[in-house]
N, C-alpha and C. Protein backbone atom coordinates (compact mmCIF):
# COMPACT_ATOMS: atom_id res chain seq x y z
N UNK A 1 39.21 26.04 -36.44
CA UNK A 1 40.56 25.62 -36.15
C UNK A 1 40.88 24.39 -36.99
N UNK A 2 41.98 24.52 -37.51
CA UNK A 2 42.51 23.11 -38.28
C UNK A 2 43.47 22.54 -37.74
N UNK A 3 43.29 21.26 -38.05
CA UNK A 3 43.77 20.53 -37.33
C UNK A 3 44.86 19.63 -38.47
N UNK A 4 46.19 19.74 -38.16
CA UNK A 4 47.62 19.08 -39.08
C UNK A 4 47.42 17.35 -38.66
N UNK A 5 46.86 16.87 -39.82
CA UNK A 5 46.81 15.33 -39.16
C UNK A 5 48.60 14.85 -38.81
N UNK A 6 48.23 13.65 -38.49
CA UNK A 6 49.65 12.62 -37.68
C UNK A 6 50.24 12.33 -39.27
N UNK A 7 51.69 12.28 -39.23
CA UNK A 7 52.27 11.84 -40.34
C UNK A 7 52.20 10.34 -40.54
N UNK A 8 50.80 9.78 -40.76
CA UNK A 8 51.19 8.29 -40.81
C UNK A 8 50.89 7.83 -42.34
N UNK A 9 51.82 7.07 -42.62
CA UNK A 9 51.80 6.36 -44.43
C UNK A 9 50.85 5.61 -44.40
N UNK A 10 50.64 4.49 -43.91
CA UNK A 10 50.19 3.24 -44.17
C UNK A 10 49.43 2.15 -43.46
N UNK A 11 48.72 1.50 -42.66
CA UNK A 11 47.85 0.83 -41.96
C UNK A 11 49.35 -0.18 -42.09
N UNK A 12 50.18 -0.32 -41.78
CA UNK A 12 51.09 -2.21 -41.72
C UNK A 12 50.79 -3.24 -40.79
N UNK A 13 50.14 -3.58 -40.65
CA UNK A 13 49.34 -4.57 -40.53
C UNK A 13 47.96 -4.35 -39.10
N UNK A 14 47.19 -5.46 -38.89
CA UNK A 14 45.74 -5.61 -38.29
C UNK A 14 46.01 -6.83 -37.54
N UNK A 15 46.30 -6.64 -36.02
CA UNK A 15 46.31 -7.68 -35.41
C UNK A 15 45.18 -8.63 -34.43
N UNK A 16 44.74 -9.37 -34.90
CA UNK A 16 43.53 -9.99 -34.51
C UNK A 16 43.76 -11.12 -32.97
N UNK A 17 43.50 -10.86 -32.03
CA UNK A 17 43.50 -11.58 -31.29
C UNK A 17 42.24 -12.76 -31.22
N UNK A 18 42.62 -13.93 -31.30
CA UNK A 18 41.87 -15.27 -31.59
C UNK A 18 42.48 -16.13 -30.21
N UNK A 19 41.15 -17.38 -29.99
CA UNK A 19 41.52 -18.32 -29.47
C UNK A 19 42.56 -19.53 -29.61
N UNK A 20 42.38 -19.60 -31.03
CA UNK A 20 43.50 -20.60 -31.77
C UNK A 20 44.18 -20.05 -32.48
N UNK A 21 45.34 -19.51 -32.77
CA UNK A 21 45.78 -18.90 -33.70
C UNK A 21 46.11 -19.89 -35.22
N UNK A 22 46.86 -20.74 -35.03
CA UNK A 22 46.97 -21.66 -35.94
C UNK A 22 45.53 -22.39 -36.64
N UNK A 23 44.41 -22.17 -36.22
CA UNK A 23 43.22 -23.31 -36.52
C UNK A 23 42.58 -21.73 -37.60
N UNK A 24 42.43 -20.51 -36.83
CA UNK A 24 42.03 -19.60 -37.77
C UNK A 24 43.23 -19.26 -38.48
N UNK A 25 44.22 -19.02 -38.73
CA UNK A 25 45.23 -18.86 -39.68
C UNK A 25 44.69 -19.56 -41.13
N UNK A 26 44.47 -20.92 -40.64
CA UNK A 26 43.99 -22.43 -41.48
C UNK A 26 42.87 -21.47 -42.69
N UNK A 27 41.92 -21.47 -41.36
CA UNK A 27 40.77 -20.48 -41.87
C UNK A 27 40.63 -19.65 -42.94
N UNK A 28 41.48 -18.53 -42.69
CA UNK A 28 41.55 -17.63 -43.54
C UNK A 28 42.24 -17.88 -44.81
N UNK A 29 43.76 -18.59 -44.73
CA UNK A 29 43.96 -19.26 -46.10
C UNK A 29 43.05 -19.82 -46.99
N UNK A 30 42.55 -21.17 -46.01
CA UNK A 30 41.74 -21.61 -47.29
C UNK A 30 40.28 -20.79 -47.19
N UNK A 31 39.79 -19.85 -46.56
CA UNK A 31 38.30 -19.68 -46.95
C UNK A 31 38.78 -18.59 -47.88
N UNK A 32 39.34 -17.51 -47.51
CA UNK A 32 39.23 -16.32 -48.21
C UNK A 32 40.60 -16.17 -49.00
N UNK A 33 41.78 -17.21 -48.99
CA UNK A 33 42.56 -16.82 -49.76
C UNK A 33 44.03 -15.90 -49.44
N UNK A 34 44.02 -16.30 -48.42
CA UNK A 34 44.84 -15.32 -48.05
C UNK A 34 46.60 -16.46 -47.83
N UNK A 35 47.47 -15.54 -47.71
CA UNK A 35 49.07 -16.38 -48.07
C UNK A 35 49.42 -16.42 -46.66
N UNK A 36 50.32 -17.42 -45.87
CA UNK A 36 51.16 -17.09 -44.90
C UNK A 36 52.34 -16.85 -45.43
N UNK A 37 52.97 -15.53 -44.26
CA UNK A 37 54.40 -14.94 -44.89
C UNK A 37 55.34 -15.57 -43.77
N UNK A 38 54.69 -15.68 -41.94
CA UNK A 38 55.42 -15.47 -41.42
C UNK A 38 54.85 -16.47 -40.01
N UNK A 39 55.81 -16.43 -39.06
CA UNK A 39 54.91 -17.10 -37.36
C UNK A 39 56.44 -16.75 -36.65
N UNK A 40 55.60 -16.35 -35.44
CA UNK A 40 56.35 -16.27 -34.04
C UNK A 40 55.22 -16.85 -33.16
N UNK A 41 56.27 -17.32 -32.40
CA UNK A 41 55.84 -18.63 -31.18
C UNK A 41 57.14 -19.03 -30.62
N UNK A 42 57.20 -19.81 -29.65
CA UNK A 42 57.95 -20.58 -29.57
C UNK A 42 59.22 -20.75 -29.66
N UNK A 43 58.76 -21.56 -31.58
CA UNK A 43 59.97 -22.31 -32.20
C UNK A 43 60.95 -20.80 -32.49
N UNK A 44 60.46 -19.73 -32.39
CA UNK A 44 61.19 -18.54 -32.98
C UNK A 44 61.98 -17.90 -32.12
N UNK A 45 61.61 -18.07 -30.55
CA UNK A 45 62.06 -17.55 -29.57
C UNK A 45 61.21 -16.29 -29.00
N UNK A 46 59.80 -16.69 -29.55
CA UNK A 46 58.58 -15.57 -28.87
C UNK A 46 58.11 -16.73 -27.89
N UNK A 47 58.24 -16.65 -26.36
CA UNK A 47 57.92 -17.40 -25.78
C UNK A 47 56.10 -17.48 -24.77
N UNK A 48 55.47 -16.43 -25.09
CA UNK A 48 54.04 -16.01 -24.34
C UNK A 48 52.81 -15.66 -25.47
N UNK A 49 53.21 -15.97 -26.85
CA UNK A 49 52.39 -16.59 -27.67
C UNK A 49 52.44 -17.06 -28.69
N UNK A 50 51.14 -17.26 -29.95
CA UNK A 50 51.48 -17.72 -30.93
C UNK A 50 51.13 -16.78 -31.91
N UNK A 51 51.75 -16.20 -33.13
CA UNK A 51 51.03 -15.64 -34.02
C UNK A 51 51.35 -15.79 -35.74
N UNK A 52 50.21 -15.90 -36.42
CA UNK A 52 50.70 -16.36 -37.87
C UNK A 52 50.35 -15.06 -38.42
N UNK A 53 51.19 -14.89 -39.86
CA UNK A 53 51.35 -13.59 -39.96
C UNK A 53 50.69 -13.59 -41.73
N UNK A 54 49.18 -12.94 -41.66
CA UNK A 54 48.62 -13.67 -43.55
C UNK A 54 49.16 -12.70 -44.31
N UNK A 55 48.22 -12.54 -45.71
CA UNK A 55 48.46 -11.23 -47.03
C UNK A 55 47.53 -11.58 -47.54
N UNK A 56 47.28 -10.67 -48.16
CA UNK A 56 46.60 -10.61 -49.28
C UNK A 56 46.85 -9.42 -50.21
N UNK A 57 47.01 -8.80 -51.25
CA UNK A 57 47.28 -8.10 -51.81
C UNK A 57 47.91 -6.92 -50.60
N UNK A 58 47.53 -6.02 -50.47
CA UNK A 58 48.33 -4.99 -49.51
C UNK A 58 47.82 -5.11 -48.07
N UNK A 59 46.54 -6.20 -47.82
CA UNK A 59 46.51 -6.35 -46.22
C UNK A 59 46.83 -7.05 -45.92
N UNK A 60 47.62 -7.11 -44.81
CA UNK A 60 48.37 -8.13 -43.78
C UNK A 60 47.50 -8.29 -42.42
N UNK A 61 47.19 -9.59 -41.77
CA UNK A 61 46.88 -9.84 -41.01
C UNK A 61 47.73 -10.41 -40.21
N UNK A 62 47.44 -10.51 -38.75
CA UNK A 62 48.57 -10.92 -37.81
C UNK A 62 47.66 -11.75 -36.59
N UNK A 63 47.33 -12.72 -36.68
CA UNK A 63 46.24 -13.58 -35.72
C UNK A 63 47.09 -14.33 -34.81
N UNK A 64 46.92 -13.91 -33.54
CA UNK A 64 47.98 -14.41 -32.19
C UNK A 64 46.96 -14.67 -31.15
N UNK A 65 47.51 -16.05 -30.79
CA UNK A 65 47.04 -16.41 -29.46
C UNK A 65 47.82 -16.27 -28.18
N UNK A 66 47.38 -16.14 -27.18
CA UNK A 66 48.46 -16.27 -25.76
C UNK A 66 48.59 -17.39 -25.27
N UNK A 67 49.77 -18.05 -25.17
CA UNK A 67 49.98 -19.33 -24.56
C UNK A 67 49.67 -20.06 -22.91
N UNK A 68 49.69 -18.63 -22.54
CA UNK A 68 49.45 -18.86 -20.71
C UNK A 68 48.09 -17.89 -20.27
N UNK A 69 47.47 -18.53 -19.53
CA UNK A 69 46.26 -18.19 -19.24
C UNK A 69 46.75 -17.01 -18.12
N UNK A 70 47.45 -16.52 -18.10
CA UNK A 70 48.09 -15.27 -16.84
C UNK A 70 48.40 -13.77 -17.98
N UNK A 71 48.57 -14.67 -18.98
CA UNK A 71 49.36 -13.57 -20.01
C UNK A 71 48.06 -12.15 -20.18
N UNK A 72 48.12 -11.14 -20.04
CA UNK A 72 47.57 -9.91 -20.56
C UNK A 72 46.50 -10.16 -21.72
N UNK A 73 46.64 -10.73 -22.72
CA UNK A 73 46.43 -10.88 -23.70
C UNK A 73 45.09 -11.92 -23.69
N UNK A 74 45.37 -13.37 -22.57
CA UNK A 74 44.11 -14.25 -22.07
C UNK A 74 43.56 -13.66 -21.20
N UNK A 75 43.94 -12.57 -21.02
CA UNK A 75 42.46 -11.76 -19.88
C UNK A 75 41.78 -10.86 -21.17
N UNK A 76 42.06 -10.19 -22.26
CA UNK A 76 41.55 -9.56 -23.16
C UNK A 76 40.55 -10.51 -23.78
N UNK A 77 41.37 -11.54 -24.14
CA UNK A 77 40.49 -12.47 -25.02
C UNK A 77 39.36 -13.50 -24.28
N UNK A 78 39.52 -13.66 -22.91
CA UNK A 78 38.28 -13.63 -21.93
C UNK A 78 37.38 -12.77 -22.07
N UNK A 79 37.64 -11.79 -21.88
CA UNK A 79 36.71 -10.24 -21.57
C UNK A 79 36.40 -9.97 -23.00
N UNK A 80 36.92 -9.99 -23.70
CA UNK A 80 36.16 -9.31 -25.45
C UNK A 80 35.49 -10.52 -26.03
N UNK A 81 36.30 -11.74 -26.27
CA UNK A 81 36.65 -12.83 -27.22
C UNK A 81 37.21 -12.26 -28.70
N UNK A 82 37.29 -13.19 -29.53
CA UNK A 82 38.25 -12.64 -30.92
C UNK A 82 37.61 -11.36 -31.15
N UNK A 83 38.93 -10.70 -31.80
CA UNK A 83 38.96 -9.29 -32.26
C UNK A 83 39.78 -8.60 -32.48
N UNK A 84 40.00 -7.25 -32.95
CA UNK A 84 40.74 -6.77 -33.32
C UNK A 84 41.60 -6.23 -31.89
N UNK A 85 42.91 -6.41 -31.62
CA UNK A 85 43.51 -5.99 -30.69
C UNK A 85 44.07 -4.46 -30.78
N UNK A 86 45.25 -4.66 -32.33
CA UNK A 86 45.95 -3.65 -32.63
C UNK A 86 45.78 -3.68 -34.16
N UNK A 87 45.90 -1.80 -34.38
CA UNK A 87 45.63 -1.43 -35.55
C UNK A 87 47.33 -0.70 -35.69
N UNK A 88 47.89 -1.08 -36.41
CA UNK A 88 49.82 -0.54 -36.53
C UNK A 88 49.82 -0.12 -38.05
N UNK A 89 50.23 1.35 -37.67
CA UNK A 89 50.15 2.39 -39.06
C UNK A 89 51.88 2.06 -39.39
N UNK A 90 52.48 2.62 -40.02
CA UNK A 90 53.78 2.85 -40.45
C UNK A 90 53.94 4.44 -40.65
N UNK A 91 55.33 4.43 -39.64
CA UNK A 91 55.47 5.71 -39.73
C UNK A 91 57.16 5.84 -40.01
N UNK A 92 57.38 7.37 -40.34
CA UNK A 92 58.79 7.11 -40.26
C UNK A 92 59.32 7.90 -39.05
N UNK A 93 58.98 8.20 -37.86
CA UNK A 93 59.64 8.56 -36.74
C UNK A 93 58.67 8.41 -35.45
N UNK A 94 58.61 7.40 -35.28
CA UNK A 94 58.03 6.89 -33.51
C UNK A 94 57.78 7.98 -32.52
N UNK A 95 58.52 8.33 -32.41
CA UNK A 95 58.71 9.10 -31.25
C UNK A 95 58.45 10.75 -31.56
N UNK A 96 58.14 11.08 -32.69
CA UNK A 96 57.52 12.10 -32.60
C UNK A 96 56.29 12.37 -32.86
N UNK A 97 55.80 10.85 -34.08
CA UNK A 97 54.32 10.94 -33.92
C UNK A 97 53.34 10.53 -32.51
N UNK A 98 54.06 9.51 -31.86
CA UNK A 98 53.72 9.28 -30.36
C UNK A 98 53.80 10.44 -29.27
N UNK A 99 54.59 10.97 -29.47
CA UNK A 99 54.75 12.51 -28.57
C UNK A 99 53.37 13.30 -29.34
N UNK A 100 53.37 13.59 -30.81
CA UNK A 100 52.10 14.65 -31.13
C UNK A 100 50.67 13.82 -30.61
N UNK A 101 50.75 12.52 -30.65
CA UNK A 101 49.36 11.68 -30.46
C UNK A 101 49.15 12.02 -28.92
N UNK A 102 50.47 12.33 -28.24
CA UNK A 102 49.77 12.13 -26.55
C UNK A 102 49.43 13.58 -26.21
N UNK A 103 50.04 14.45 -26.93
CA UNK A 103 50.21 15.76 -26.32
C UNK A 103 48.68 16.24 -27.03
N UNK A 104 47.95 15.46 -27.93
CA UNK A 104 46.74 15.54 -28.44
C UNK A 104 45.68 14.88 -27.16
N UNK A 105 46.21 13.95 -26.55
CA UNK A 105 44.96 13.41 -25.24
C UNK A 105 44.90 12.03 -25.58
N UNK A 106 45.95 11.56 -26.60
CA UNK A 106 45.73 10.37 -26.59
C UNK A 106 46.38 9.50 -25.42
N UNK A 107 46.04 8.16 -24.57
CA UNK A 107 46.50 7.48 -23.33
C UNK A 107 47.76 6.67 -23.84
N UNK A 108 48.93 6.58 -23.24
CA UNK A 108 49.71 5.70 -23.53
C UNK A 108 49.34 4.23 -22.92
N UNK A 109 49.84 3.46 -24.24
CA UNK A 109 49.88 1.62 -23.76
C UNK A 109 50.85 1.48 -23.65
N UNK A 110 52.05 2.39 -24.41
CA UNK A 110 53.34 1.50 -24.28
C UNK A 110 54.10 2.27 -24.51
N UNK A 111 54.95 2.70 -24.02
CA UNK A 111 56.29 3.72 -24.41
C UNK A 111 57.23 3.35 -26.24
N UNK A 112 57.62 4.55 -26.19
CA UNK A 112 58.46 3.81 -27.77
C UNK A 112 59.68 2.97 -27.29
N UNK A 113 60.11 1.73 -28.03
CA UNK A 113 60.88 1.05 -27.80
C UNK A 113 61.70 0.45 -28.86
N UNK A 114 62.52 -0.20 -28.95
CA UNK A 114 63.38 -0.99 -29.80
C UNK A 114 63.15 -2.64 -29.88
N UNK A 115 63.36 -2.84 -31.07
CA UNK A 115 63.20 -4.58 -30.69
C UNK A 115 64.16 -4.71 -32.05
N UNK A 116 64.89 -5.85 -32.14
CA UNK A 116 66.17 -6.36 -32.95
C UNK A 116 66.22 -7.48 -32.73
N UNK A 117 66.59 -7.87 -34.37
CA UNK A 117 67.33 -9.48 -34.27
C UNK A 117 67.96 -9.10 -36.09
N UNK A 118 68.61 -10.29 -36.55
CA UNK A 118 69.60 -10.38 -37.32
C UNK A 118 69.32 -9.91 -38.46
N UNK A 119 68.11 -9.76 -38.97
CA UNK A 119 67.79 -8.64 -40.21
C UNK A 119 67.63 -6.87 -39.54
N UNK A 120 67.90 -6.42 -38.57
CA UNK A 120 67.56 -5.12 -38.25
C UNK A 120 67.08 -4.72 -36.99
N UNK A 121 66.74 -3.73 -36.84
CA UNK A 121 66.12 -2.81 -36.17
C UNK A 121 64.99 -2.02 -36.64
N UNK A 122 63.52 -2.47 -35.35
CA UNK A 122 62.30 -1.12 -35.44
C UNK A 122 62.24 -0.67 -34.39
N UNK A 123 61.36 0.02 -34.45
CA UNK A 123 60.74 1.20 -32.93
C UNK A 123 59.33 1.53 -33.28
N UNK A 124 58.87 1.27 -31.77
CA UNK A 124 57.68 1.04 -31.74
C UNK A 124 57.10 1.79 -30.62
N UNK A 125 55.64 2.07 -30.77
CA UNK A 125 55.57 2.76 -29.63
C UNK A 125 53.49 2.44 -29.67
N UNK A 126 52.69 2.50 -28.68
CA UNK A 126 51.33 2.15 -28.47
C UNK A 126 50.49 2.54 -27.61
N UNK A 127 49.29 3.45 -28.38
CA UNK A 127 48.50 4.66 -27.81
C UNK A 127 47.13 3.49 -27.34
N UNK A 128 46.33 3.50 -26.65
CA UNK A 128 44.73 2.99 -26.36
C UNK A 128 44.11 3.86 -27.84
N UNK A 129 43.18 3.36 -28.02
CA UNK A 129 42.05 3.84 -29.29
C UNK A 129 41.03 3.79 -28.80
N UNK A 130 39.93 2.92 -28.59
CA UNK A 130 38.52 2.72 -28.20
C UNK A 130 38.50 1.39 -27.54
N UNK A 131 37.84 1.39 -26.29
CA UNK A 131 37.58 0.55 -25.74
C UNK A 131 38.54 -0.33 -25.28
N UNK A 132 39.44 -1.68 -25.57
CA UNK A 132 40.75 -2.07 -25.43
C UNK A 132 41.55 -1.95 -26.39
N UNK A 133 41.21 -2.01 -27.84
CA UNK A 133 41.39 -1.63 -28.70
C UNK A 133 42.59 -0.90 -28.84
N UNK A 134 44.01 -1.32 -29.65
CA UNK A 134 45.25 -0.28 -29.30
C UNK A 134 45.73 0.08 -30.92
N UNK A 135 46.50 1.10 -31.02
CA UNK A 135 46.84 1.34 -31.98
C UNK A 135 48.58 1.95 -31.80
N UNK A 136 49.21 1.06 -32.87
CA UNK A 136 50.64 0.93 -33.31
C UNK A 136 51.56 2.13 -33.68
N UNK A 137 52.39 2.35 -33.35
CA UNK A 137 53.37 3.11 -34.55
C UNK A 137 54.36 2.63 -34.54
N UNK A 138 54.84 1.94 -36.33
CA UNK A 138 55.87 1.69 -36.31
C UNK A 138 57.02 2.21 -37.31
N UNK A 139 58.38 1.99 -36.92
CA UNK A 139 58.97 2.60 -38.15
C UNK A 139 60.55 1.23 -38.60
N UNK A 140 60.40 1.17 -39.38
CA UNK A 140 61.04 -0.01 -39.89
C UNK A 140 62.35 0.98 -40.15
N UNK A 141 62.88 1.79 -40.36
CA UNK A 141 63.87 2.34 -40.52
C UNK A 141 65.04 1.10 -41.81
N UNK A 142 65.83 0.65 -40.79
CA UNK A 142 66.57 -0.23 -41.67
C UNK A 142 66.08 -1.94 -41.75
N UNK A 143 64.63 -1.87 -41.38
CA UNK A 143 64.92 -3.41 -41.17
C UNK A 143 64.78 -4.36 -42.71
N UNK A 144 64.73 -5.33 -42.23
CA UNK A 144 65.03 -6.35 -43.59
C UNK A 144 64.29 -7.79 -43.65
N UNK A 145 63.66 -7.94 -42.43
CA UNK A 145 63.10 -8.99 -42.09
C UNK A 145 61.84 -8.85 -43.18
N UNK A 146 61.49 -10.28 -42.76
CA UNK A 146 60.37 -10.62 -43.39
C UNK A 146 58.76 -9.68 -42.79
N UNK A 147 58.93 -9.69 -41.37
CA UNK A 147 57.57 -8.80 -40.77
C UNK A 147 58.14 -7.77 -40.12
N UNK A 148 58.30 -8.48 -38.60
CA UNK A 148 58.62 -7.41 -38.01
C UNK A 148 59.82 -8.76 -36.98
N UNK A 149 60.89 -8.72 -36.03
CA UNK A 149 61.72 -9.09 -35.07
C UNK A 149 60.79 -9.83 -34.48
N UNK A 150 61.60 -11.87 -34.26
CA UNK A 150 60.48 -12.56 -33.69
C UNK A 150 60.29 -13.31 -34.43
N UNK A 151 60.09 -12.83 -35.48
CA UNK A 151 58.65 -13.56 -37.03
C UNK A 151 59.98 -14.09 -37.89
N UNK A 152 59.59 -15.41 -38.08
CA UNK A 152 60.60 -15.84 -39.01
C UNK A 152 59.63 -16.48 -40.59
N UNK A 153 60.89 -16.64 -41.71
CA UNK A 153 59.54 -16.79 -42.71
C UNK A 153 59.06 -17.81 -42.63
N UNK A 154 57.90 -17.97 -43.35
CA UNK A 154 56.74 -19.04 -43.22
C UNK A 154 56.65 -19.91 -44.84
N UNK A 155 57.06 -20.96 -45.02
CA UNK A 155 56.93 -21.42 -46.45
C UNK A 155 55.65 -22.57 -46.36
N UNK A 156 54.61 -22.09 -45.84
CA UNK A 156 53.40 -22.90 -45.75
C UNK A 156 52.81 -22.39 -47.37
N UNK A 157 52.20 -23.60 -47.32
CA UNK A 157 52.21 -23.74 -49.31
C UNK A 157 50.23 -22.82 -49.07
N UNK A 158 50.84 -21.91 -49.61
CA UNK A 158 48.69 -21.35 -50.26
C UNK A 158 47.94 -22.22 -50.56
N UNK A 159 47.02 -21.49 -50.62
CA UNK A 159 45.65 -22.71 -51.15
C UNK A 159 45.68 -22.97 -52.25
């Protein structure tokens, strides 16, 4: 029997859940070289964590901390410590590769959804993978932003 893989393009980005987000961000710039593009926190109007958003040639990293020890995210990073949280492919229709992924046996994390701000609109949607481990689908359709809604740009100077 053969099996029609999932229509997915591209790995868009690897989100690493860390204790500090800003102290390893630091990290990775200057050890291995890598650029900041982007951060939501806060100052952006992401109010339950922090995350800096790297590059390097075509991989993007996304290293976020949780601000409140209640948040979902500080019970993960209790129970695992740093690691990979979410793996987010790029797709161009959410909701039908999420429908073929479940109707395959994969568990839902998260229904498909919308998120917007002043460069656009994505949709998103999030299956379990292994262990806590989650995996993304997203589809940027029209957006324009710098990452993804949230993330504003980052002009922190490279190494």
């Amino acid at each position: 029997m053969s099996v029609t893989p999932l229509p997915l393009k591209k790995i868009h980005h690897v989100e690493l859940l860390v204790g500090n987000a800003k102290q390893a961000a630091f990290y990775y710039r200057h050890a291995f070289g890598f650029s900041q593009i982007a951060y939501a926190g806060p100052e952006t109007g992401v109010r339950d964590q922090a995350s800096y958003v790297l590059y390097q040639g075509r991989i993007r990293l996304v290293l976020s901390t949780p601000l409140y020890p209640t948040d979902p995210m500080a019970e993960h990073l209790r129970k695992h410590g740093d690691g990979v949280l979410d793996i987010a492919f790029l797709v161009d229709d959410v909701d039908a590769v999420f429908a073929e992924a479940v109707s395959r046996g994969a568990q839902v994390a998260l229904e498909p959804y919308d998120r917007a701000d002043e460069y656009g609109r994505i949709r998103r949607a999030k299956i379990r993978a292994y262990g806590d481990t989650l995996h993304s689908f997203i589809s940027l359709a029209d957006y324009k932003g710098t990452f993804l809604p949230g993330y504003k740009l980052n002009r922190q100077p490279s190494p």
